[in-house]
Protein backbone atom coordinates (compact mmCIF):
# COMPACT_ATOMS: atom_id res chain seq x y z
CA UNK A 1 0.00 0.00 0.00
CA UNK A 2 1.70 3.18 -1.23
CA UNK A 3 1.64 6.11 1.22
CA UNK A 4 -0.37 9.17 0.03
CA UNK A 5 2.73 12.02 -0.73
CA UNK A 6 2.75 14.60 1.51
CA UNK A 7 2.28 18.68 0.56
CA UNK A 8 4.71 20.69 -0.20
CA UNK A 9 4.28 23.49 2.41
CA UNK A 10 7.43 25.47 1.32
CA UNK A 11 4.85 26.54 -2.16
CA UNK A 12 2.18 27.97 0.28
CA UNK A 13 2.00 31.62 0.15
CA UNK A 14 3.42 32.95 3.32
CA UNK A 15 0.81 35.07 5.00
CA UNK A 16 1.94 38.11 6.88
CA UNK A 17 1.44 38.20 10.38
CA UNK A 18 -2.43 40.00 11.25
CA UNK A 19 -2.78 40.38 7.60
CA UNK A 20 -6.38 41.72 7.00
CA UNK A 21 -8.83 39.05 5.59
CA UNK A 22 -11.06 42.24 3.75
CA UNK A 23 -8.96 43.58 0.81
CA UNK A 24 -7.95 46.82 0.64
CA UNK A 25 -7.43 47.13 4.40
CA UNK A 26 -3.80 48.58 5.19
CA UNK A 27 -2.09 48.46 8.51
CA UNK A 28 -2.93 52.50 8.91
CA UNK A 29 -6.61 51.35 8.78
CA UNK A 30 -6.77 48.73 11.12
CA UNK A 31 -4.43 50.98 13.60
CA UNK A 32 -7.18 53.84 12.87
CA UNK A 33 -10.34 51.58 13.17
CA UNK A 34 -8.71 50.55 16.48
CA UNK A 35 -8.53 54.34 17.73
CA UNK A 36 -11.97 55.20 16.64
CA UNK A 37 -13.61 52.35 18.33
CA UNK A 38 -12.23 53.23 21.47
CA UNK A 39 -13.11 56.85 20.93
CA UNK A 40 -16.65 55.47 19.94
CA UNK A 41 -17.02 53.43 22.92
CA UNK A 42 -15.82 55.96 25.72
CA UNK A 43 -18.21 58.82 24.53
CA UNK A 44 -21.17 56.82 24.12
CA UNK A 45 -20.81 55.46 27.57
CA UNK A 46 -19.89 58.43 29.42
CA UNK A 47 -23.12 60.29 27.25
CA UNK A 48 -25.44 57.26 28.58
CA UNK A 49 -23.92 57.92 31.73
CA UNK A 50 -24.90 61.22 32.08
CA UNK A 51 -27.97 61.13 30.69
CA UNK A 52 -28.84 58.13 33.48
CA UNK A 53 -27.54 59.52 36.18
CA UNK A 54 -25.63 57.40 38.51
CA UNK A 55 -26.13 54.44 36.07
CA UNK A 56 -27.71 52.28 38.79
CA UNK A 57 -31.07 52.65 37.31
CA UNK A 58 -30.05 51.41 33.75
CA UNK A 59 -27.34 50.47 31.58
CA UNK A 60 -25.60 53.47 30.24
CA UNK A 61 -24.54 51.34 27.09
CA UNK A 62 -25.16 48.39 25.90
CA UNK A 63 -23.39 45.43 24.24
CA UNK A 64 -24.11 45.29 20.76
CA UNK A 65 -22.52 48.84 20.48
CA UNK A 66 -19.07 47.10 20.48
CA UNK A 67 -20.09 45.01 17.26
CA UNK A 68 -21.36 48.24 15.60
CA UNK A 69 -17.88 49.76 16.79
CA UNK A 70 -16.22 47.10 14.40
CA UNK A 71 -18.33 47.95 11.49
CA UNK A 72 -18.35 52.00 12.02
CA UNK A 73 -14.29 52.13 12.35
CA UNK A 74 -13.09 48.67 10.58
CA UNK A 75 -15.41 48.82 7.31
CA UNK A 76 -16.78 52.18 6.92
CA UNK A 77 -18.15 51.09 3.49
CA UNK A 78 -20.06 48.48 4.23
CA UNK A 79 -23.59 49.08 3.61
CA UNK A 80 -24.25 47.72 7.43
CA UNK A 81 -22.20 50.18 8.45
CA UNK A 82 -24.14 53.68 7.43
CA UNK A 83 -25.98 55.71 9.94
CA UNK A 84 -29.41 54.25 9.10
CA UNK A 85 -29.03 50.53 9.81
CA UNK A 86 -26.69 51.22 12.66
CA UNK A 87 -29.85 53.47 14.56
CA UNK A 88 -32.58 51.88 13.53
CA UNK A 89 -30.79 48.19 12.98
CA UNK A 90 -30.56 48.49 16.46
CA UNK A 91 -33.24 50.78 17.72
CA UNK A 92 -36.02 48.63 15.81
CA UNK A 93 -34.13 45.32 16.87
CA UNK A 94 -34.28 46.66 20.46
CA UNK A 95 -37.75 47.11 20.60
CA UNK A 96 -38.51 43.92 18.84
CA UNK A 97 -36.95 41.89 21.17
CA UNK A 98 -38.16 43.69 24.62
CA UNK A 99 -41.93 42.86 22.88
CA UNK A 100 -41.33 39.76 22.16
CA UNK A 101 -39.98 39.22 25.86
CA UNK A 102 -43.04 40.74 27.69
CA UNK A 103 -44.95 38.91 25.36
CA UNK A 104 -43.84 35.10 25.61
CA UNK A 105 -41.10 35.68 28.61
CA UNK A 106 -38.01 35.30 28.35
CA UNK A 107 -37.05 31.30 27.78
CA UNK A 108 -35.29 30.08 24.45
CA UNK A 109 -38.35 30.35 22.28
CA UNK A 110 -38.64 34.01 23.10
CA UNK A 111 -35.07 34.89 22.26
CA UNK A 112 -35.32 32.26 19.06
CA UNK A 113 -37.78 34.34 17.59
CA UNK A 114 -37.12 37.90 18.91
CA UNK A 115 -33.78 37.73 16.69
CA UNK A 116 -35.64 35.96 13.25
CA UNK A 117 -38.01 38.93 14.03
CA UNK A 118 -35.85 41.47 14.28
CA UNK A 119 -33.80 40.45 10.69
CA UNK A 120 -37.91 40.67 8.91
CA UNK A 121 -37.94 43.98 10.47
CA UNK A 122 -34.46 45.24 9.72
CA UNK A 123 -35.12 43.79 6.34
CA UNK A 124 -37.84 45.57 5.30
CA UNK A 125 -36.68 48.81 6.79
CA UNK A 126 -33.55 48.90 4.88
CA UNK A 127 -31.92 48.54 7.93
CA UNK A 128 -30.37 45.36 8.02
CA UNK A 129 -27.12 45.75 10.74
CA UNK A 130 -25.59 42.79 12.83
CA UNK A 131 -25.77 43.59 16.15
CA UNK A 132 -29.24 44.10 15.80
CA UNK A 133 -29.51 40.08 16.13
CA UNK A 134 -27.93 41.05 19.95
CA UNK A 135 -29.83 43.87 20.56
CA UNK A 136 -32.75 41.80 20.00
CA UNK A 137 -31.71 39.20 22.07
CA UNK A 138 -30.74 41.46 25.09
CA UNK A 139 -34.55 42.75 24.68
CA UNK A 140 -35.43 39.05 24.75
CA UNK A 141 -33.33 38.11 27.52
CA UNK A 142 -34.48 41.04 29.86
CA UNK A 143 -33.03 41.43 33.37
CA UNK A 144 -32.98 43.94 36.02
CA UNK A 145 -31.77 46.83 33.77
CA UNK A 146 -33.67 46.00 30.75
CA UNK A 147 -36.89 45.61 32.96
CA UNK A 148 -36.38 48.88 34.72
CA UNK A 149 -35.94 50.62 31.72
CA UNK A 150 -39.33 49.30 30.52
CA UNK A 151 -40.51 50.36 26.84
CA UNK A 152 -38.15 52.91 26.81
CA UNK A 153 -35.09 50.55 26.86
CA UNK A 154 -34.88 50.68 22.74
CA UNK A 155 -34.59 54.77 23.01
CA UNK A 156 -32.25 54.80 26.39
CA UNK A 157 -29.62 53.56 26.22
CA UNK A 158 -29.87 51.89 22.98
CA UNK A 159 -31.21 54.64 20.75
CA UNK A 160 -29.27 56.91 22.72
CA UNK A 161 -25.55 54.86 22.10
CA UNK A 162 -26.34 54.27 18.39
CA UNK A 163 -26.73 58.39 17.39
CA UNK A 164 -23.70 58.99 19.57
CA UNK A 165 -21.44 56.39 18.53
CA UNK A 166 -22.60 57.18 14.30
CA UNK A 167 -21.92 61.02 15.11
CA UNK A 168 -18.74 60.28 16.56
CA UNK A 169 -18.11 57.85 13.77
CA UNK A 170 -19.10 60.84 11.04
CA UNK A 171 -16.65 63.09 12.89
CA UNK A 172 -13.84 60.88 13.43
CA UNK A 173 -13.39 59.92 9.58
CA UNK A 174 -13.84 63.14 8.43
CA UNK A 175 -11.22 64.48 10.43
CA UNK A 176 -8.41 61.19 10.47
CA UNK A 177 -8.84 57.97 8.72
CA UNK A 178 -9.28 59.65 5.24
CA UNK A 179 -12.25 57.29 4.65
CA UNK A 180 -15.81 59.73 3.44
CA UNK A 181 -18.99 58.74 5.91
CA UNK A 182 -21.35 58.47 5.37
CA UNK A 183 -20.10 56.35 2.65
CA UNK A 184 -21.19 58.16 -0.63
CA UNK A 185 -23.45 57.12 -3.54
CA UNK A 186 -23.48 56.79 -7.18
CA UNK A 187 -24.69 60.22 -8.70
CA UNK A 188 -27.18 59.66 -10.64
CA UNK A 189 -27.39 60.90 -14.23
CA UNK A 190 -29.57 63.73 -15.15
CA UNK A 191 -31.69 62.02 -17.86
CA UNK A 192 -33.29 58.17 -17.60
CA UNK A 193 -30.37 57.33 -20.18
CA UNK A 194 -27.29 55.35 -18.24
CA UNK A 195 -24.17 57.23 -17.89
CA UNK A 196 -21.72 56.92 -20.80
CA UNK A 197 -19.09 54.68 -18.40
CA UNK A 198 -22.15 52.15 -18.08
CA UNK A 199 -23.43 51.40 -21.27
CA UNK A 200 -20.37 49.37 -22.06
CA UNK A 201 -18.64 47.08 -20.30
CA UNK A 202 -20.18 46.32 -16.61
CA UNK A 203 -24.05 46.63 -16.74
CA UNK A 204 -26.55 45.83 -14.30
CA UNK A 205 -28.00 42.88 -15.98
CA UNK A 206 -24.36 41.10 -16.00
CA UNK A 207 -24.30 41.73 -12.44
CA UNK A 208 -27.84 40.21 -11.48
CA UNK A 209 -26.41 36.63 -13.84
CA UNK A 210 -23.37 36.75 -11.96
CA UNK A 211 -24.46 37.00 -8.76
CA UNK A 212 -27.44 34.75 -9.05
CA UNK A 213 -25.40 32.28 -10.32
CA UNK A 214 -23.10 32.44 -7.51
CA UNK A 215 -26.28 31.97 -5.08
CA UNK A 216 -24.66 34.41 -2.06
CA UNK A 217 -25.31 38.06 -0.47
CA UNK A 218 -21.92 40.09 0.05
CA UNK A 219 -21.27 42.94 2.23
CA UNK A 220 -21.27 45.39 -0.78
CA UNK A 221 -23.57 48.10 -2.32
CA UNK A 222 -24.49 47.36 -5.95
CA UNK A 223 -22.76 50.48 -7.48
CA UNK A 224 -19.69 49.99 -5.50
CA UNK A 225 -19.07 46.50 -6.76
CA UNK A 226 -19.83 48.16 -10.54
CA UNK A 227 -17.46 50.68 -9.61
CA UNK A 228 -15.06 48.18 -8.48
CA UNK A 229 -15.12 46.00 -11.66
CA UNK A 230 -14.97 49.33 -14.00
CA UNK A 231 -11.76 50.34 -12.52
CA UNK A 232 -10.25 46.48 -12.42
CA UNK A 233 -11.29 46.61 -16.66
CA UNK A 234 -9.45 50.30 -16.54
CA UNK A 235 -6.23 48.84 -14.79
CA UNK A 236 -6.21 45.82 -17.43
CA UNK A 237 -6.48 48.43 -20.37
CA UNK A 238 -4.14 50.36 -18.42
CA UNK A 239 -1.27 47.23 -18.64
CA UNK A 240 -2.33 46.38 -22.08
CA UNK A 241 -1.40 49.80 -23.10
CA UNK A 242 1.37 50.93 -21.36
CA UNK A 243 2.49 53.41 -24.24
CA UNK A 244 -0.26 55.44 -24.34
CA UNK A 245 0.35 57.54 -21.28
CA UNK A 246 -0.91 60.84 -20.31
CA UNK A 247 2.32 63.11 -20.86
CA UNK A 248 2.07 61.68 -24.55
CA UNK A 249 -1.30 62.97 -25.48
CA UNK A 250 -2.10 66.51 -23.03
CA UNK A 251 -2.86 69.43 -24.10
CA UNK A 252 -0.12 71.87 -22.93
CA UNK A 253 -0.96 75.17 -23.69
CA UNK A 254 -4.17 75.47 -20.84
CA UNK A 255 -6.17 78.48 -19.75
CA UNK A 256 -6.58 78.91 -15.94
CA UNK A 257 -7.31 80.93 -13.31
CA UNK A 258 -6.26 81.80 -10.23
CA UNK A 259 -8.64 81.07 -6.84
CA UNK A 260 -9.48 84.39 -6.04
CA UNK A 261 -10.48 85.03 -9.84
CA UNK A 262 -13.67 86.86 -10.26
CA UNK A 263 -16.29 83.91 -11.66
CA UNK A 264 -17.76 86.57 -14.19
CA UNK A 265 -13.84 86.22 -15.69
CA UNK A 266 -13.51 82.88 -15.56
CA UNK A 267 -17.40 82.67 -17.56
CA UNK A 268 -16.11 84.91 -20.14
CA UNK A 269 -12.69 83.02 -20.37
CA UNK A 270 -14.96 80.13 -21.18
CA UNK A 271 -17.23 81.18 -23.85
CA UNK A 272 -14.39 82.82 -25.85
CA UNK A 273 -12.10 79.54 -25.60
CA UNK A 274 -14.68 77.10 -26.24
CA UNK A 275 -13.10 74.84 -23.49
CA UNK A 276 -14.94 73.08 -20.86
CA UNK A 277 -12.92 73.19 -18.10
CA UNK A 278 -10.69 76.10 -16.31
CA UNK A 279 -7.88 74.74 -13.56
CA UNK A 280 -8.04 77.21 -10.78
CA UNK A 281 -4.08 77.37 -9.35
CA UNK A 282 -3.10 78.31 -6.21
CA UNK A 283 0.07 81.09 -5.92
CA UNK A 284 2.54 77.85 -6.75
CA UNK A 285 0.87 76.67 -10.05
CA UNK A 286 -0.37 74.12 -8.46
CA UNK A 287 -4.12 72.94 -9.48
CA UNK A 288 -6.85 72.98 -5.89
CA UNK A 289 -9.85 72.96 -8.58
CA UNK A 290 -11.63 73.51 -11.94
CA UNK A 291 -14.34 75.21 -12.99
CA UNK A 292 -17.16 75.04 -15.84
CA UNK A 293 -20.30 76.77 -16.81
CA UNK A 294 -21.75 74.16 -14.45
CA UNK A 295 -19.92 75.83 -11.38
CA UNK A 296 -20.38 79.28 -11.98
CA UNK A 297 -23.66 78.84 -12.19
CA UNK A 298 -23.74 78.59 -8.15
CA UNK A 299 -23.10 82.12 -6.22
CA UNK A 300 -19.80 83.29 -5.20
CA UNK A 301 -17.64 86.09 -4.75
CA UNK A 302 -14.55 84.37 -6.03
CA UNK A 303 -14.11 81.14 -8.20
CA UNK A 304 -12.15 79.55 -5.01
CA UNK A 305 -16.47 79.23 -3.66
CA UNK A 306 -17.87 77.41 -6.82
CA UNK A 307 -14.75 75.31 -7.72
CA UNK A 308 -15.01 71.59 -7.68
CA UNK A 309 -12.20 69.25 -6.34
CA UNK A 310 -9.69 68.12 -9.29
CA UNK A 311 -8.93 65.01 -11.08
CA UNK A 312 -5.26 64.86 -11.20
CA UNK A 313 -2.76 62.31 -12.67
CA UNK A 314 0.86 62.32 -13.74
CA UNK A 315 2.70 62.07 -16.88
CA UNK A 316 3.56 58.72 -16.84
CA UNK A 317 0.57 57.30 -16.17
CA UNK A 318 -1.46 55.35 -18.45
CA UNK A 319 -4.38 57.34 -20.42
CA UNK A 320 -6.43 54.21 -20.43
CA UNK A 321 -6.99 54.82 -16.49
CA UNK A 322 -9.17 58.18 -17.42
CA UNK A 323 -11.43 56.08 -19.36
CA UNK A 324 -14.05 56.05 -16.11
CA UNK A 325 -13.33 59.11 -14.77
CA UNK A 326 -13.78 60.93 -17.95
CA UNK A 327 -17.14 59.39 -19.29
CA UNK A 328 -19.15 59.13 -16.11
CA UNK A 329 -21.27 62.24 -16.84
CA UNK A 330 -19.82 64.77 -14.35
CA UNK A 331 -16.27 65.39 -15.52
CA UNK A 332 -14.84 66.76 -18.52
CA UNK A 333 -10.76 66.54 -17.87
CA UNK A 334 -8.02 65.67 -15.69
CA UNK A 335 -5.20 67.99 -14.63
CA UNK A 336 -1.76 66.54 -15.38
CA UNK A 337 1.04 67.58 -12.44
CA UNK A 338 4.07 67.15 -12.30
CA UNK A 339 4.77 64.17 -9.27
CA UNK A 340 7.48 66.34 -7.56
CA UNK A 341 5.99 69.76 -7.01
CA UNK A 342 2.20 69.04 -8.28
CA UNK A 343 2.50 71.97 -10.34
CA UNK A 344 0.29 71.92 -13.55
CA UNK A 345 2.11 70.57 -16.91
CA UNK A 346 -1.37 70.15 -19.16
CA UNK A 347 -4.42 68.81 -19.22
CA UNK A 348 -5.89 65.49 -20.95
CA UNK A 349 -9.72 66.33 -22.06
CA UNK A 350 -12.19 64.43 -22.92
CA UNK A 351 -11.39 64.94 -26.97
CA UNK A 352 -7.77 64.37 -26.19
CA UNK A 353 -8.56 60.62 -24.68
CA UNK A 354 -10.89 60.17 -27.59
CA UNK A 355 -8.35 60.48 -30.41
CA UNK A 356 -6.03 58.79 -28.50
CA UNK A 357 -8.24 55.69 -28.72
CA UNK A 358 -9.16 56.07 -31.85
CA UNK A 359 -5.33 56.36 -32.81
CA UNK A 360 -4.37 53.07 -30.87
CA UNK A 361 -7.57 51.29 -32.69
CA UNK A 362 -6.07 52.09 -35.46
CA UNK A 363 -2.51 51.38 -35.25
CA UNK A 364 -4.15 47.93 -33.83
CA UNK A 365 -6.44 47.51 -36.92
CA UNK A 366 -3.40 48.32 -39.32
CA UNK A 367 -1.06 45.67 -37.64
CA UNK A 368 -0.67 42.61 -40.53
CA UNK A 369 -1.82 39.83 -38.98
């Protein structure tokens, strides 16, 4: 009987030590998430605390708000993680539960069905979050606190703990981890058409084969997992064609203006260049903004008050990685800096990226094969 060979461990990838099992999570992150939950935590508690008093009474926070913790700080893009299922996943869970308890008591039948109760509810109010399951279940379970609390136990403390700990959360990644929360959504376009970026390559209807198919739910909004798929197809265009980078097909000669340029300027500056887009520089010649008809349009006393945020890339970058950027409805260029001193070198529109394609489909179709 011949023995079964073993593995060879040494061709196992070696796994970093604590290496995050979500991708995209970085070491900062984690260190970050860890900071904000404890931030999280120690306000919401000493809030509950003062709003009960001595604390005797009733809990001034309760359990499940360390499991929400984990999803505000660790995975701020989760769609469990916004503001609305973390209140009302466990504000609605809370008072599902503490029914269900004075209803049937508080055995193992209770509890079984305060938490399948709470996930219909949560469900149906868009509000689907974890630790609603254990806020549920502590509603179920009851106790001293819980009882003395009475029907106002989902409102204080856990009502109470949720809005503090998603305020704190709001403030704490706007001001340090870099991440935007609430995380943002998908503008939609103006007209019923799809935007330009969508009706080619990723639609909806490839999505909805692909993920019945697979037969599982994943912790990800719709557009974000488009979004995520467009950008993989732009990185794979991007290595495809490394030639074809941005330095090689800018414009160079640009029109600008300066921050504190008068917007009735920067109007005119557009209808007599035909462009679409003015870079606002700062005193360096370094882009913080652009402008279009679309901005002006909003009142201010200099352009540095309508200005949107730029789209900025470097020279040696591939063009292919504008693709997305530049047909999703909203933008109409990227501002090319240099990587040392971010100081403007050109601009890559919309027409440039255009006949830059066309060129390379060309040069492709002209190839003997």
């Amino acid at each position: 009987m011949s023995e079964r060979p073993l593995a060879d461990d040494s061709r196992r990838p070696r796994r970093p030590l604590f290496n995050p099992i979500l991708p995209g999570a970085t070491a900062r992150d984690r260190a970050v998430a860890c900071l904000g939950a404890v931030v999280g935590i120690a306000l919401a508690g000493l809030i509950g605390a003062l709003v009960h008093g001595d604390g005797e009474a009733l809990p001034w926070i309760v359990a499940p708000m360390g499991a929400s913790a984990v999803l505000l700080f660790a995975v701020p893009a989760s769609p469990m993680a916004q503001p609305w299922p973390i209140f009302g996943g466990n504000a609605l869970s809370a008072l599902v539960g503490f029914a269900v308890g004075r209803a049937l008591g508080h055995g193992a039948l209770a509890c079984a069905l305060a938490v399948g109760l709470a996930i219909a509810v949560m469900s149906v109010t868009r509000s689907l979050h974890p630790p609603g399951g254990a806020a549920a279940l502590t509603g179920a379970l009851g106790g001293s606190l819980v009882d003395s609390a009475g029907w106002w136990f989902p409102v204080a403390p856990v009502a109470l703990n949720a809005l503090v700990l998603v305020a704190v959360g709001w403030l704490f990644h706007r001001l340090l981890s870099g991440h935007p929360y609430p995380h943002p959504q998908t503008l939609a376009p103006a007209t019923e058409d799809p935007l330009p970026s969508e009706r080619v390559g990723v639609r909806d209807e490839d999505l909805d084969a692909v993920l019945a198919g697979i037969g599982e739910t994943f912790d990800i909004e719709r557009e974000d997992l488009r979004l995520l798929l467009a950008q993989f197809e732009m990185q794979v265009l991007a290595r495809q064609h490394p030639d074809l980078t941005c330095g090689e097909i800018m414009s160079r000669d640009v029109i600008t203006v300066r921050r504190d340029s008068d917007p009735a300027l920067a109007r005119q500056l557009l209808l007599d260049s035909g462009v679409r887009l003015l870079p606002v520089l700062d005193d360096g010649d370094r882009p913080v903004g652009g402008v279009g008809l679309r901005e002006l349009a909003r009142p201010g006393e200099v352009v540095a008050e309508v200005m949107t945020p730029p789209l900025t890339i470097t020279p040696s970058e591939s063009a292919m990685l504008l693709t997305s950027a530049l047909t999703d409805g909203h933008r109409h260029a990227a501002m090319v800096i240099d990587p040392s001193d971010r100081k403007l070198l050109g601009l890559v529109t919309q027409a440039d990226l255009l006949a830059a394609l066309t060129r390379d489909s060309l040069d492709v179709a002209l190839v003997p094969q």
